[in-house]
Protein backbone atom coordinates (compact mmCIF):
# COMPACT_ATOMS: atom_id res chain seq x y z
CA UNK A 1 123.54 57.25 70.17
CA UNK A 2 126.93 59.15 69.62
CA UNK A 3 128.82 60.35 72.42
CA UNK A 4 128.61 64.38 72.61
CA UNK A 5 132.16 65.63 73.10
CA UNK A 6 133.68 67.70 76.23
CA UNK A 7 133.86 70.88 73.74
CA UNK A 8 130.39 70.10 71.87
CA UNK A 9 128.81 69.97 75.83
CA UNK A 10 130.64 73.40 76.80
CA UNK A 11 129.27 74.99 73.41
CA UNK A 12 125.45 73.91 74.10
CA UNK A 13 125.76 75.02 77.79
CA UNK A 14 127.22 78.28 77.00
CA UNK A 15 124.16 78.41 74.12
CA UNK A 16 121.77 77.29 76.92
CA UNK A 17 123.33 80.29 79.37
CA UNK A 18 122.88 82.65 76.88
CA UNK A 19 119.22 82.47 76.71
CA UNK A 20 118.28 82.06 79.84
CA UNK A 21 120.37 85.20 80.56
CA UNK A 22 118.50 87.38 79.14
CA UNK A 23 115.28 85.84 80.73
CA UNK A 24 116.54 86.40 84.13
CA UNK A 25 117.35 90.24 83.11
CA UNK A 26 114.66 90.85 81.86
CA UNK A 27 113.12 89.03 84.92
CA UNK A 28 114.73 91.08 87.39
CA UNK A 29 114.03 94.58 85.70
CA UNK A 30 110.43 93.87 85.70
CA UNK A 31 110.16 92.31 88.93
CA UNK A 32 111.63 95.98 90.44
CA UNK A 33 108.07 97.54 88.86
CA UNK A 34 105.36 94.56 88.13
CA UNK A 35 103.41 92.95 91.00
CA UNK A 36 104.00 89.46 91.85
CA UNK A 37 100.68 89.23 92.71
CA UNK A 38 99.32 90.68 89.26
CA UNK A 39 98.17 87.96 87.03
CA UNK A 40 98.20 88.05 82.69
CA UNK A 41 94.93 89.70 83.17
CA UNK A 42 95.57 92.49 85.61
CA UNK A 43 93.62 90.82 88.36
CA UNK A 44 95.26 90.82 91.73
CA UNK A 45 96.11 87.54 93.36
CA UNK A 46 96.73 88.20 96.59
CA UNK A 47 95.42 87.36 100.09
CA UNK A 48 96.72 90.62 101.54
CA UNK A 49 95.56 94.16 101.35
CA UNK A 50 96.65 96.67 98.36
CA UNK A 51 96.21 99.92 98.05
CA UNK A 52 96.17 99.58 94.11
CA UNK A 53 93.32 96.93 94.44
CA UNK A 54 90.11 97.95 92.27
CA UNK A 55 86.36 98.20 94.06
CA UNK A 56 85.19 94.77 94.34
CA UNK A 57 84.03 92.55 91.73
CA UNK A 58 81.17 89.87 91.08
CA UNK A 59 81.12 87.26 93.89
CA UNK A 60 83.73 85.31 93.66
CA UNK A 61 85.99 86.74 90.75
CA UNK A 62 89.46 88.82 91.71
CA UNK A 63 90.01 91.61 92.17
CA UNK A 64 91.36 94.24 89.68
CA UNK A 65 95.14 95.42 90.02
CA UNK A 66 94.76 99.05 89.11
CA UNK A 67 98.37 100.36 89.00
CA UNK A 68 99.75 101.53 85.50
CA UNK A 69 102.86 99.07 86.18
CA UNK A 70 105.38 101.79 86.44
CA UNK A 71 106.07 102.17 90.37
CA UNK A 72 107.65 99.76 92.93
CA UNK A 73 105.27 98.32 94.00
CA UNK A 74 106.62 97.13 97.59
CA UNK A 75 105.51 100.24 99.40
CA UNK A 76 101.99 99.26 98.14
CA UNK A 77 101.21 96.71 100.69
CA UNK A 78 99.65 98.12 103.81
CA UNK A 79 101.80 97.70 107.07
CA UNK A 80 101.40 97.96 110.74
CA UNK A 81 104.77 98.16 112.71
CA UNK A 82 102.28 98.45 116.13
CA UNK A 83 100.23 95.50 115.01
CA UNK A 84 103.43 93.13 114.37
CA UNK A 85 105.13 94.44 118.47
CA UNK A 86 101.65 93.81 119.74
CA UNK A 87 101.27 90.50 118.56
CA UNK A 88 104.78 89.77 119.56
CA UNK A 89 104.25 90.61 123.16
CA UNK A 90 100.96 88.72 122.99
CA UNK A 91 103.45 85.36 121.95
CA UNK A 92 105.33 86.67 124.89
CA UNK A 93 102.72 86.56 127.42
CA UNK A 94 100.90 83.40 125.82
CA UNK A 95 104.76 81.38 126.28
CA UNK A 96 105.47 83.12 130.09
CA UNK A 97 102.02 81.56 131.12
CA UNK A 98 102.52 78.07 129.65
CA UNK A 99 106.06 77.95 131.61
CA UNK A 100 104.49 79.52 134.60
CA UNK A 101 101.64 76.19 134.46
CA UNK A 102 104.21 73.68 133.63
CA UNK A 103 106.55 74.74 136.08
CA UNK A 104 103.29 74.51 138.97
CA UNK A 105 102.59 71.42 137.61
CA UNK A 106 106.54 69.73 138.16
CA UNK A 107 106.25 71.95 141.63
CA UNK A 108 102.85 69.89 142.55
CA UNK A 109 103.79 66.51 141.16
């Protein structure tokens, strides 16, 4: 095999750059507008809740994604700030007890 030189490596990685630039630009402007969840066949993949998900389908089969790909599509996912500070003070509670029954248990042993 012949040995590539330190110039003839730079030239093929700045090739190799070059290419996969523009894939990661192009990437990132349609990430900003195309679901991640959105499959090749505008069915939506994910487990959450989306506004822009279609009436259900046949048992078993996806659901449709039914945006026209031209918003941001972050604000689409449905969001509860109260649901997130309630479970969090449910953790609370759930931790504060355990400590409160370990702590009688060292106190009784």
């Amino acid at each position: 095999m012949n040995e590539t030189s330190k110039e003839e490596y730079q030239k093929r990685l700045d090739r190799i750059t070059e290419i996969f630039s523009d894939m990661v630009i192009h990437a990132d402007t349609q990430a900003n507008e195309r679901c991640p969840y959105r499959n090749r066949f505008d069915e939506c993949t994910a487990k959450i809740h989306c506004r822009n998900q279609r009436p259900p389908r046949p048992e078993g089969e996806l659901l449709m994604c039914g945006h026209d790909g031209a918003f941001d599509y972050r604000d689409a996912w449905e969001s509860d700030p109260d649901t997130y500070d309630k479970a969090k003070a449910k953790i609370d509670k759930i931790k504060k007890q355990a400590s409160s029954k370990r702590n009688a248990k060292a106190d009784s042993a």
